[in-house]
C-alpha atoms as a PDB file:
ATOM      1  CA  UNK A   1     128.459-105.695 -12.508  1.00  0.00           C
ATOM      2  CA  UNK A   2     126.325-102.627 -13.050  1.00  0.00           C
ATOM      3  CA  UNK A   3     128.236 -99.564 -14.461  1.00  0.00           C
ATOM      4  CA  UNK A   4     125.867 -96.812 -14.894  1.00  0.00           C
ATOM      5  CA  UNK A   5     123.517 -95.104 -12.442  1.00  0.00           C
ATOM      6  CA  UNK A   6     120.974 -96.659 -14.589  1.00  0.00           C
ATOM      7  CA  UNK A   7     122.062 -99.761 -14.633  1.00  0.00           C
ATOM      8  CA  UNK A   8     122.569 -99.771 -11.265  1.00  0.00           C
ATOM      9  CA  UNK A   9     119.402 -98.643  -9.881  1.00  0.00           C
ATOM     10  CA  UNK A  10     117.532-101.735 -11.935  1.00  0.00           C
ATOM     11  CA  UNK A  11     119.595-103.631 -10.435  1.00  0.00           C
ATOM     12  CA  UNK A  12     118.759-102.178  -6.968  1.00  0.00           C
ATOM     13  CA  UNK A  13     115.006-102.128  -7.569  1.00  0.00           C
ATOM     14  CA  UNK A  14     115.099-105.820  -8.504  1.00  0.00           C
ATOM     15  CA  UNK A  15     116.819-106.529  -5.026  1.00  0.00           C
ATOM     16  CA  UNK A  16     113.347-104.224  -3.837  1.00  0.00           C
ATOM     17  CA  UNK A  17     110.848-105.532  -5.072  1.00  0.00           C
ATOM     18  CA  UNK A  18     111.687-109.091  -3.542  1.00  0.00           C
ATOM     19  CA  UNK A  19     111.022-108.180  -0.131  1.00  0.00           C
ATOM     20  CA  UNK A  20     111.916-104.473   0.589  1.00  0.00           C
ATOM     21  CA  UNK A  21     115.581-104.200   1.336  1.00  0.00           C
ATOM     22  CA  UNK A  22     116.767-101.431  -0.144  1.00  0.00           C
ATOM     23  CA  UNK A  23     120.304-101.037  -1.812  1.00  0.00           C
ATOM     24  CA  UNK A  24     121.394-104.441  -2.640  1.00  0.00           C
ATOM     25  CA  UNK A  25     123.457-104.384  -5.419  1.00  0.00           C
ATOM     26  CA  UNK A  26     124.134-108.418  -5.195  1.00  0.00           C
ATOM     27  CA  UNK A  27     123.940-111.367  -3.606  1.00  0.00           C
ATOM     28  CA  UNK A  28     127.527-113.072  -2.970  1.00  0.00           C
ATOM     29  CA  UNK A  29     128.361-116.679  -2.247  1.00  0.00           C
ATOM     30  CA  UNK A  30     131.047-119.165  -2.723  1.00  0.00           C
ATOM     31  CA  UNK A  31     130.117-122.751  -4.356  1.00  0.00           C
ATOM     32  CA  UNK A  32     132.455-125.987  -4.710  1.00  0.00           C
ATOM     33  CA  UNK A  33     133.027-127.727  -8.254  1.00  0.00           C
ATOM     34  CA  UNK A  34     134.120-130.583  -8.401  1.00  0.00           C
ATOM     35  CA  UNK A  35     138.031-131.707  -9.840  1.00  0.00           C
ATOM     36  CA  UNK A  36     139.686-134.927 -10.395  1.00  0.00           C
ATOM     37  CA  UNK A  37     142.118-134.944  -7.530  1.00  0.00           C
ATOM     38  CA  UNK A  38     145.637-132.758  -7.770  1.00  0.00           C
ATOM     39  CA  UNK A  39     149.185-133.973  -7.861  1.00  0.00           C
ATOM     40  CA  UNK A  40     151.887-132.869  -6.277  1.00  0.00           C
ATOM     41  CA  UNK A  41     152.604-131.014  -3.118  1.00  0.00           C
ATOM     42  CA  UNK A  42     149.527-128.992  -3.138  1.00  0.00           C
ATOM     43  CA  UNK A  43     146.982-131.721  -3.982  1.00  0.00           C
ATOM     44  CA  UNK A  44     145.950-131.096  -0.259  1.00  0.00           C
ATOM     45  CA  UNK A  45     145.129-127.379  -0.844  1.00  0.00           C
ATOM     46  CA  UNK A  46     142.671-128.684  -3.162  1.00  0.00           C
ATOM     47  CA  UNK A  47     140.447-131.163  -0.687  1.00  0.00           C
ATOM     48  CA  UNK A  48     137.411-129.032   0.528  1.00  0.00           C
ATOM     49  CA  UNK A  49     136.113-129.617   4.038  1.00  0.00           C
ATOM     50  CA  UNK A  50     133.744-132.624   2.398  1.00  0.00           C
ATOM     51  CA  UNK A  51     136.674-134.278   1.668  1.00  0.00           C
ATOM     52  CA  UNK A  52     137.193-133.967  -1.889  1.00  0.00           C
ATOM     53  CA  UNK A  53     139.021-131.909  -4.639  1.00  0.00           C
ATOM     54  CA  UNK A  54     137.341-128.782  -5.913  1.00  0.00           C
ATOM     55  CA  UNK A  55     137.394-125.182  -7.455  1.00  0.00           C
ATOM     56  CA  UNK A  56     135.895-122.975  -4.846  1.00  0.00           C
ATOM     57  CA  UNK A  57     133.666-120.277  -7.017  1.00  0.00           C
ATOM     58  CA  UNK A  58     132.698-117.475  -5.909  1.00  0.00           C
ATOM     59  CA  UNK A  59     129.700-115.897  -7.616  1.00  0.00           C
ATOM     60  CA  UNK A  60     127.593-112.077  -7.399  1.00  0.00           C
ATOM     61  CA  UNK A  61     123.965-112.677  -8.554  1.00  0.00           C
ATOM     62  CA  UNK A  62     120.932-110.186  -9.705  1.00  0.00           C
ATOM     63  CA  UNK A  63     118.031-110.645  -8.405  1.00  0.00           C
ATOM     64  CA  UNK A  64     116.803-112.293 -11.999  1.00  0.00           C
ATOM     65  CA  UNK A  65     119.418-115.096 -11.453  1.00  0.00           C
ATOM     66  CA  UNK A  66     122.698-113.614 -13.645  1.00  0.00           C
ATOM     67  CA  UNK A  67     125.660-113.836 -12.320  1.00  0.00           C
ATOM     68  CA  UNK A  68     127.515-110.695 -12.645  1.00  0.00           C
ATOM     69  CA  UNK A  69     130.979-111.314 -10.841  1.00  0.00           C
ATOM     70  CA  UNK A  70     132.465-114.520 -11.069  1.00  0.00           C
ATOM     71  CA  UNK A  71     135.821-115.777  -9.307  1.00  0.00           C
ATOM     72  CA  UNK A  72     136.731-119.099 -10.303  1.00  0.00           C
ATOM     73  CA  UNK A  73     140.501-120.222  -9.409  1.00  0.00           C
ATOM     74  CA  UNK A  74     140.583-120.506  -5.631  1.00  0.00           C
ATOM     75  CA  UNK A  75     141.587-123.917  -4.187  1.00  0.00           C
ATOM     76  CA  UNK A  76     138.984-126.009  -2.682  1.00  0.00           C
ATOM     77  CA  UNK A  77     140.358-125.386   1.201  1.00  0.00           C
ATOM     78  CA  UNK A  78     140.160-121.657   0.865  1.00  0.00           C
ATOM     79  CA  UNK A  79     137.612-119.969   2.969  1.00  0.00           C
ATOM     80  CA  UNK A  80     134.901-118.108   1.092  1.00  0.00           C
ATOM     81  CA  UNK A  81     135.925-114.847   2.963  1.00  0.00           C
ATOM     82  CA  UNK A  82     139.738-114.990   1.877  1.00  0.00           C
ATOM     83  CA  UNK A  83     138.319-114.959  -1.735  1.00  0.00           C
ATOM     84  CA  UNK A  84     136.323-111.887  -1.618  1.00  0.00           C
ATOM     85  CA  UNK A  85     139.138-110.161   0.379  1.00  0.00           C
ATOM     86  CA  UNK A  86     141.827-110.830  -2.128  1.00  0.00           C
ATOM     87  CA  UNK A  87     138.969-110.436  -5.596  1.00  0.00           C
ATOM     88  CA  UNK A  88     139.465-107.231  -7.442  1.00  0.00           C
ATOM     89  CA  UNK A  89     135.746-106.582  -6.541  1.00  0.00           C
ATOM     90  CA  UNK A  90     136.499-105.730  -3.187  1.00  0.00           C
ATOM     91  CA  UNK A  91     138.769-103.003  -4.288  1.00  0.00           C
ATOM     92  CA  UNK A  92     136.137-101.990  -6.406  1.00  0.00           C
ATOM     93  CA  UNK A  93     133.811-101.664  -3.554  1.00  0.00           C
ATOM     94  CA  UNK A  94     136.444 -99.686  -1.328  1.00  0.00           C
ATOM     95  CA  UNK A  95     136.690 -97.379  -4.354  1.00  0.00           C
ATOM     96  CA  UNK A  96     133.240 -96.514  -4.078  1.00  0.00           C
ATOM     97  CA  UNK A  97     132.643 -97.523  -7.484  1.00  0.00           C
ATOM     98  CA  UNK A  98     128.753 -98.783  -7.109  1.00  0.00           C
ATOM     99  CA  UNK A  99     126.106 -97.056  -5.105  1.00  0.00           C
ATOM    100  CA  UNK A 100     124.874-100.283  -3.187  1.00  0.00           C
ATOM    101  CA  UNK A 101     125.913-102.853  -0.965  1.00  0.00           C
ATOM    102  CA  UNK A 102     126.371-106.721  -1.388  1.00  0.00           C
ATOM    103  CA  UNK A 103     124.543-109.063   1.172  1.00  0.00           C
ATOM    104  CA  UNK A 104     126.482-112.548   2.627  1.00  0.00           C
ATOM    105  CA  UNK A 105     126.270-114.942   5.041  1.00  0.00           C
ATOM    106  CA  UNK A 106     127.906-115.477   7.936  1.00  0.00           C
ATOM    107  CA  UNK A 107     130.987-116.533   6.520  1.00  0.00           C
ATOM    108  CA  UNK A 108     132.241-112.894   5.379  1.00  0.00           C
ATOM    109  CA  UNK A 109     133.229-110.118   7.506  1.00  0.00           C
ATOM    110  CA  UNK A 110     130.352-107.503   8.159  1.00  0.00           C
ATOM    111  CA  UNK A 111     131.626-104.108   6.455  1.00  0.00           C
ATOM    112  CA  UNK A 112     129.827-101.004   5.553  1.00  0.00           C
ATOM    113  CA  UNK A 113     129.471-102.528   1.701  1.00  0.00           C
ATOM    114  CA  UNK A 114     128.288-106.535   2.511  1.00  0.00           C
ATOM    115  CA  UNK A 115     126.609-106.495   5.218  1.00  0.00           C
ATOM    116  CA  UNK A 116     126.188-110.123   6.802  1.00  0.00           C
ATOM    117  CA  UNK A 117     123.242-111.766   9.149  1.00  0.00           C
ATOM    118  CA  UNK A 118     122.605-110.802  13.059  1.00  0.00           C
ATOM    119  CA  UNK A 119     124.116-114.079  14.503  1.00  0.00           C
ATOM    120  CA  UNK A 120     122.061-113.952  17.469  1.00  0.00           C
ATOM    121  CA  UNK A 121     119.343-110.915  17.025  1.00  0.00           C
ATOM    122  CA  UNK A 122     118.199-109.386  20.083  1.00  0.00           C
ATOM    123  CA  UNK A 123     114.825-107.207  18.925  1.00  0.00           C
ATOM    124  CA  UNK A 124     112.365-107.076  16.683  1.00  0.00           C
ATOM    125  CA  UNK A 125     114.149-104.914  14.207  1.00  0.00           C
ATOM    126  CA  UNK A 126     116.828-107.421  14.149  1.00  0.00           C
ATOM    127  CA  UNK A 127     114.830-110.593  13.561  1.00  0.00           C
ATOM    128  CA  UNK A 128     113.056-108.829  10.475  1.00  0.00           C
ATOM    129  CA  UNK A 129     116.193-107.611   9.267  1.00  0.00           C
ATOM    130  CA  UNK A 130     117.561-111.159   9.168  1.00  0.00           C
ATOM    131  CA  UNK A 131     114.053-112.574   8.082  1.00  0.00           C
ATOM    132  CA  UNK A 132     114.164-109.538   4.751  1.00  0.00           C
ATOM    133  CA  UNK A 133     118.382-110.556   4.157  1.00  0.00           C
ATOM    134  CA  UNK A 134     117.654-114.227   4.187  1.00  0.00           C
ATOM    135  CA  UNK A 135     114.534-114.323   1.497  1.00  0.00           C
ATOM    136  CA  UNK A 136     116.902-111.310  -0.656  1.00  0.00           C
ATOM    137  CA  UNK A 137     120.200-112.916  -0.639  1.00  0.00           C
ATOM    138  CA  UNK A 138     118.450-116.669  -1.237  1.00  0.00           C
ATOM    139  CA  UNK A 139     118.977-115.011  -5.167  1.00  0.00           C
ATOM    140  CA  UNK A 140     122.031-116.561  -5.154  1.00  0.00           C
ATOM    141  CA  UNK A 141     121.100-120.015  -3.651  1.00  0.00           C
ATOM    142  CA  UNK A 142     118.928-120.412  -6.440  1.00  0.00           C
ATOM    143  CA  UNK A 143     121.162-119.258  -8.764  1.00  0.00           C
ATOM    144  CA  UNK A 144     122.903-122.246  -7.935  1.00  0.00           C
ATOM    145  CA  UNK A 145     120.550-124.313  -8.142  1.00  0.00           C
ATOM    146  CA  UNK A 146     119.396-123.600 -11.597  1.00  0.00           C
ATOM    147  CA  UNK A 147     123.092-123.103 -13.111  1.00  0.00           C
ATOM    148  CA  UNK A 148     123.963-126.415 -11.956  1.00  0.00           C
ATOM    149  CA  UNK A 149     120.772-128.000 -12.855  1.00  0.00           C
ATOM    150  CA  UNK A 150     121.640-126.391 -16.443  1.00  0.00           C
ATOM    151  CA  UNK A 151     125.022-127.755 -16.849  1.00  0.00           C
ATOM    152  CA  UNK A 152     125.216-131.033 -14.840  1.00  0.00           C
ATOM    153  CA  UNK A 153     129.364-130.881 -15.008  1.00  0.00           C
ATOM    154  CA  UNK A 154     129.337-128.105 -12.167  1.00  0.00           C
ATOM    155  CA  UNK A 155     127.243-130.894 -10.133  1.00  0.00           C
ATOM    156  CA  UNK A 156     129.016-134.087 -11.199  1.00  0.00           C
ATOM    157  CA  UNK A 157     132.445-132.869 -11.596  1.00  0.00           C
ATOM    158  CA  UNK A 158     134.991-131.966 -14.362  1.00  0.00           C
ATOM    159  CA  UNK A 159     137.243-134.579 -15.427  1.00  0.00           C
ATOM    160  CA  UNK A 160     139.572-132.055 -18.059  1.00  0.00           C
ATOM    161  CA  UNK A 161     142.663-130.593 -17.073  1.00  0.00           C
ATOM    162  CA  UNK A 162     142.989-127.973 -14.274  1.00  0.00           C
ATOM    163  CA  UNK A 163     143.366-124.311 -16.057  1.00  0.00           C
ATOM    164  CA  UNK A 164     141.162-125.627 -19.052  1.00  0.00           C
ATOM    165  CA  UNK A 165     138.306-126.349 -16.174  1.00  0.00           C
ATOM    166  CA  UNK A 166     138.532-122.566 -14.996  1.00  0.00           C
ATOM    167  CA  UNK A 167     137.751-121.643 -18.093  1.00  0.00           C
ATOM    168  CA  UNK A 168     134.701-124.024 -18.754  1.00  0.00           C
ATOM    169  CA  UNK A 169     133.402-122.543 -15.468  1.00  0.00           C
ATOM    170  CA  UNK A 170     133.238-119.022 -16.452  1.00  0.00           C
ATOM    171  CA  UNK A 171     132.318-120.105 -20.044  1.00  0.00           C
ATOM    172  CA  UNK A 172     128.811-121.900 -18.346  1.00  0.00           C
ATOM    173  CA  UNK A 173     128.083-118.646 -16.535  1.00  0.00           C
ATOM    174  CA  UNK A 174     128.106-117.291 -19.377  1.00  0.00           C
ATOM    175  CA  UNK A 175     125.640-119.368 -21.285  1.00  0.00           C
ATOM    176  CA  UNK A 176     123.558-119.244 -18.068  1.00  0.00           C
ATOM    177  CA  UNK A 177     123.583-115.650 -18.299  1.00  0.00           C
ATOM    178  CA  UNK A 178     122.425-115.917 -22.266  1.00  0.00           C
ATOM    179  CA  UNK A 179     119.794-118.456 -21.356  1.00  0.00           C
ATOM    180  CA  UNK A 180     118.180-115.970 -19.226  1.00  0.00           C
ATOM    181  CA  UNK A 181     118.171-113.392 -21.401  1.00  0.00           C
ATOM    182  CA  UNK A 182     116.448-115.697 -23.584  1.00  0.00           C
ATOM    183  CA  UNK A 183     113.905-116.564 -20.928  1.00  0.00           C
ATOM    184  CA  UNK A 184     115.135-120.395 -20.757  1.00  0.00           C
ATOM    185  CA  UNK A 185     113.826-121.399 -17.840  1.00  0.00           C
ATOM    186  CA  UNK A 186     114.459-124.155 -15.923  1.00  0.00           C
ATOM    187  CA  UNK A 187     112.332-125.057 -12.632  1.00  0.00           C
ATOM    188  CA  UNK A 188     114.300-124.267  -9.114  1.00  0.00           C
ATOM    189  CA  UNK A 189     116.367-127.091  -7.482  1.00  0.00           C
ATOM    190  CA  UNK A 190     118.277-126.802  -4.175  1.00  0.00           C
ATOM    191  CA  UNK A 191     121.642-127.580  -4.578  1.00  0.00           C
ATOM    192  CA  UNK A 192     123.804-125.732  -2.463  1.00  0.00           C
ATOM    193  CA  UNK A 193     126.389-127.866  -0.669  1.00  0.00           C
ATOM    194  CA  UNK A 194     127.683-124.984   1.804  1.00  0.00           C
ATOM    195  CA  UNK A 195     125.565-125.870   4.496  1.00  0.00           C
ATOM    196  CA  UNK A 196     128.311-124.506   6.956  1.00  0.00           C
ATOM    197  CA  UNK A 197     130.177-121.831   7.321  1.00  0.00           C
ATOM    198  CA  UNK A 198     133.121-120.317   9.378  1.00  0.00           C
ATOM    199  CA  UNK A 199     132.483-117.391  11.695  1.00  0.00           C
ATOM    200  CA  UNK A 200     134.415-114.848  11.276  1.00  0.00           C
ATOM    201  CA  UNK A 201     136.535-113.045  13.976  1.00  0.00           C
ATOM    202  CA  UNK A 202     135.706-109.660  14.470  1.00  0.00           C
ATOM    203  CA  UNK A 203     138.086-106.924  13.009  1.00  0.00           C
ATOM    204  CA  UNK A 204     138.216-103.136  12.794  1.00  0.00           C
ATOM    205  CA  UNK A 205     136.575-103.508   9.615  1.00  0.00           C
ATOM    206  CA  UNK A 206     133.610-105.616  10.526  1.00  0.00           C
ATOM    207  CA  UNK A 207     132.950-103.305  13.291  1.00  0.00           C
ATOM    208  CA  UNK A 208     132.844-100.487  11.192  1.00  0.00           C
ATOM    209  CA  UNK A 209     130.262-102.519   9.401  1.00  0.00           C
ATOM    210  CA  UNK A 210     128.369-103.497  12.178  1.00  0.00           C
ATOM    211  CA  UNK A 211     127.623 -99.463  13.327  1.00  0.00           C
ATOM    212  CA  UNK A 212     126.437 -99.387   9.603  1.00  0.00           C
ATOM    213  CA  UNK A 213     124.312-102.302   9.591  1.00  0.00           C
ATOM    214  CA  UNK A 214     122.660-101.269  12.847  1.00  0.00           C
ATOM    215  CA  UNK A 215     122.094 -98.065  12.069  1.00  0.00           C
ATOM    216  CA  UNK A 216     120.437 -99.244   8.506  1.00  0.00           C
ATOM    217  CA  UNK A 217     118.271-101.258  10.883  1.00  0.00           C
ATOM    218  CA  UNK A 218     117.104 -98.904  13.041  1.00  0.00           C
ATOM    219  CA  UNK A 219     116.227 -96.732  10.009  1.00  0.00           C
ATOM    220  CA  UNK A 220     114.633 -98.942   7.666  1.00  0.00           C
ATOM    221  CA  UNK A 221     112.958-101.579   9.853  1.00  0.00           C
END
């Protein structure tokens, strides 16, 4: 992640220059990687909903593809918003540590540092809100996409041993990160398999993020 004020404005103004929503500081989302399937009495904590065993990663993205944060031990079955809770870039985020906000989807909780999607927009205002958050957090769709498309093991599957695998994981993002700083390109593929995602029950904290995403809104669109 972006340390410096510096840092953290590019980082900012790439978000910006996408579409015009201001303060993004990253684009969050969980992916699943494929495992050979677990032993033992928590082989089941491993299945994801599509049935199978995985590593569910969570990932932060730049607007130039990077990955900055990277989270890559939870069992397949948790829920993409347990990981962020429990990640040490929460804290960070509580701590005020970085001048913008992360954007999710509707799987997180709506605070006043990710703010999430309007599940069911009601004005104008709203509807380009969502419109701007979906094209600026796509980032880290594609990210997929082209990391996978790099390093066909986080699309096929890993068949090495389970901590050894973590490591590989973080080790390709990486080499994904070097590859774009080296202006390796490789041409955009869809492959996000999170095509669903759990709504989250409302809590004091996503209503604290909900004033603060509607009154971003009513200033800035």
């Amino acid at each position: 992640m972006p340390q410096t004020d510096a840092e953290q404005n590019k980082v900012i103004a790439g978000f910006y220059a996408l579409c015009g929503f201001r303060q993004v500081i990253g684009a969050i989302d969980c992916t699943h990687v494929r495992i050979p399937k677990v032993g033992g009495d928590v082989a089941q904590y491993y299945i994801n909903r599509k049935g199978y065993s995985s590593i569910n990663v969570q990932v932060v993205s730049n607007a130039n593809l990077e990955i900055m944060d990277i989270v890559a031990h939870w069992r397949g079955s948790t829920h993409d918003s347990r990981i962020f809770n429990e990640c040490r870039l929460k804290q960070r985020f509580e701590r005020s540590e970085f001048k913008g906000r992360l954007l999710g989807d509707a799987g997180y909780a709506c605070t006043p540092f990710l703010f999430t999607p309007i599940l069911h927009p009601n004005t104008q205002k709203e509807e380009m809100y969502n419109r701007a958050h979906i094209w600026t957090r796509n980032t880290v769709e594609r990210r997929f996409g082209v990391w996978k498309q790099r390093f066909r093991s986080l699309q096929r599957g890993f068949t090495t041993k389970l901590n050894n695998t973590k490591l590989y994981i973080v080790a390709l993002a990486v080499l994904h990160n070097i590859a774009i700083h080296r202006k390796d390109l490789l041409e955009e593929q869809d492959n996000n398999i999170d095509d669903v995602v759990p709504v989250v029950q409302m809590t004091s904290s996503s209503l604290r993020g909900n004033s603060a995403r509607a009154a971003f809104i009513n200033e800035n669109f």
